[in-house]
Protein backbone atom coordinates (compact mmCIF):
# COMPACT_ATOMS: atom_id res chain seq x y z
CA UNK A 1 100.24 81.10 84.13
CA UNK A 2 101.79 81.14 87.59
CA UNK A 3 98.93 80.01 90.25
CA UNK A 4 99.04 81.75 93.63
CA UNK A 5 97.34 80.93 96.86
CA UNK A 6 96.19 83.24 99.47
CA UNK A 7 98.84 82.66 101.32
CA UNK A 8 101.68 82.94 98.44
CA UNK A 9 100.12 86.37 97.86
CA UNK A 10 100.21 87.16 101.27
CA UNK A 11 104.01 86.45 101.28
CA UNK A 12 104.23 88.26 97.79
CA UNK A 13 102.59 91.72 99.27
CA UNK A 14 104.08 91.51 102.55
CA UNK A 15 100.72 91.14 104.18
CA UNK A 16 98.99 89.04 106.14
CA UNK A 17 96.43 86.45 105.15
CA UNK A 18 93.59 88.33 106.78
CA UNK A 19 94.24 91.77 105.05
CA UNK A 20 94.04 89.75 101.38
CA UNK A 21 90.56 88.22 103.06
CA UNK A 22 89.52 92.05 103.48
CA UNK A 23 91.10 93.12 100.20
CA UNK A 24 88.93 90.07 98.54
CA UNK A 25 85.61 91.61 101.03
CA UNK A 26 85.81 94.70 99.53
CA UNK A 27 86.56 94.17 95.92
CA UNK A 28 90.25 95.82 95.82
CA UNK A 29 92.09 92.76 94.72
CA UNK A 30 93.75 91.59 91.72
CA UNK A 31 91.13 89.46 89.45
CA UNK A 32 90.94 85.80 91.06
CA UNK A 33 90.31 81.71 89.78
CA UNK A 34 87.98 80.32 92.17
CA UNK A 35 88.29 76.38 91.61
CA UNK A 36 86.10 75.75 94.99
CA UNK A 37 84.63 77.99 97.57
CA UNK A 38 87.40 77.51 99.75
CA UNK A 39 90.24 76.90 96.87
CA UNK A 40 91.12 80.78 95.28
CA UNK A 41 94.09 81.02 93.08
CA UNK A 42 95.71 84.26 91.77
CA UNK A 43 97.46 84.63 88.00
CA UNK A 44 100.42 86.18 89.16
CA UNK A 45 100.51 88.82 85.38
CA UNK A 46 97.01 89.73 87.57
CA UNK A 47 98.58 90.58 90.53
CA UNK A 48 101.78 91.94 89.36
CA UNK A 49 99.08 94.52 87.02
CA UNK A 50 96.91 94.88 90.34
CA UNK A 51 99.83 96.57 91.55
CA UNK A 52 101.49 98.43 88.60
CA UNK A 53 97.57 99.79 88.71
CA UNK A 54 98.61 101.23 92.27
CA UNK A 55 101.37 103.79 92.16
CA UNK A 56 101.13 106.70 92.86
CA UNK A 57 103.77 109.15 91.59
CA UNK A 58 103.96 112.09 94.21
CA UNK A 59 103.80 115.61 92.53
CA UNK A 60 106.41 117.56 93.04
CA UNK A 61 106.26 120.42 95.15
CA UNK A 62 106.26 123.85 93.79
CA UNK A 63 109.10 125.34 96.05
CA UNK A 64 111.25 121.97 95.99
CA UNK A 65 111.79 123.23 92.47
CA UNK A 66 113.75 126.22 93.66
């Protein structure tokens, strides 16, 4: 298991630490480990599924078949 703070994910995701506080507000973030109210940790297999979770694979368009 590979612990990650808020701010390691932040790094990870190429965010900042307020958008993972407003992922965490509305309930679209990877499962967490809360050891204190102001200590979360983040399994990084849980993040790295998070995002697999995510893609979206754009459908081709009829006429760029042509």
């Amino acid at each position: 298991m590979q612990l990650m703070s808020i701010e390691d994910l932040a790094v990870y995701l190429g965010d900042s630490k307020r958008t993972i506080y407003k992922y965490i507000a509305s309930g679209d973030c990877p499962p967490y480990i809360r050891l204190s109210s102001k200590n979360i940790k983040f399994d990084r297999d849980d993040v790295d599924r998070w995002l697999a979770a995510k893609k979206v694979n754009p459908v081709k368009r009829k006429e760029d078949e042509t």
